[in-house]
Protein backbone atom coordinates (compact mmCIF):
# COMPACT_ATOMS: atom_id res chain seq x y z
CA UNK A 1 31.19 3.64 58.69
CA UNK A 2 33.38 1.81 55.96
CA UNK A 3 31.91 -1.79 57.41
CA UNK A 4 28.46 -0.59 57.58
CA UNK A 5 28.32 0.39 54.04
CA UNK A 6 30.80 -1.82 52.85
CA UNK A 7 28.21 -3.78 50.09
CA UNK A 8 26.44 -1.02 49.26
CA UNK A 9 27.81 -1.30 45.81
CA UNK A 10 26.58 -4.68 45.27
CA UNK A 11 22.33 -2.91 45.74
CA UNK A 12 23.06 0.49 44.30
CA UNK A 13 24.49 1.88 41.58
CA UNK A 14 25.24 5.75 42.31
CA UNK A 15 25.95 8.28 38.92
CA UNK A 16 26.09 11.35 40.36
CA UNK A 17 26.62 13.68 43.36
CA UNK A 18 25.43 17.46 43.90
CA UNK A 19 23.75 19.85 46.02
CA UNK A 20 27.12 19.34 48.57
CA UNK A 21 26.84 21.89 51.59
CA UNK A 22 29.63 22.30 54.05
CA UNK A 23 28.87 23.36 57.17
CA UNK A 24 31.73 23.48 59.71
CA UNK A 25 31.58 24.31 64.23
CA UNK A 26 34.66 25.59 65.12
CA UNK A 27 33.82 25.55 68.44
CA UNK A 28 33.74 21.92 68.01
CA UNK A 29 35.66 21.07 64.91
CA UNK A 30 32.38 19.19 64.05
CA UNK A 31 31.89 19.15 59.97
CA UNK A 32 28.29 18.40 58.22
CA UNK A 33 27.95 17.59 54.54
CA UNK A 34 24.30 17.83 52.96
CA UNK A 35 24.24 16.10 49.37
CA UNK A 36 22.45 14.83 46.87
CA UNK A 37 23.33 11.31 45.00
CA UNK A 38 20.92 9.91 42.10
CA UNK A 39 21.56 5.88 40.66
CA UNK A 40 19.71 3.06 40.53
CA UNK A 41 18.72 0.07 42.34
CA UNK A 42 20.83 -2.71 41.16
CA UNK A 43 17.88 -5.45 41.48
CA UNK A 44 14.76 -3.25 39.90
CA UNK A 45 16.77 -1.06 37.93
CA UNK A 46 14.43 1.72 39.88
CA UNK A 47 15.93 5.11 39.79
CA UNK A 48 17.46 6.25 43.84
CA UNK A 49 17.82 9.97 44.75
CA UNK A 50 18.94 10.64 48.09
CA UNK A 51 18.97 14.01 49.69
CA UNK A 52 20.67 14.12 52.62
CA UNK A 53 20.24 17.04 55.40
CA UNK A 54 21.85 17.13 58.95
């Protein structure tokens, strides 16, 4: 995961994180985090909101 988002820096800029959900199998020890993160694009300056969900 750290490779494939390893210049993800260099085309977004990220300022903030919420919304976080934590939802945890035990069966399976499996963990799933829903968040939010809001930035910008580095080359338009357009504002990025990602909501993530599983």
């Amino acid at each position: 995961m750290a490779e494939l988002y390893r210049d993800y820096g260099s085309t977004m800029v990220l300022r903030s994180a919420d919304e976080l959900a934590v939802h945890r199998d035990h069966e399976t020890s499996a963990v799933v985090l829903e968040y939010a993160v809001h930035g910008y694009a580095v080359h338009t300056g357009r504002a990025y909101d990602n909501h993530s969900s599983p």
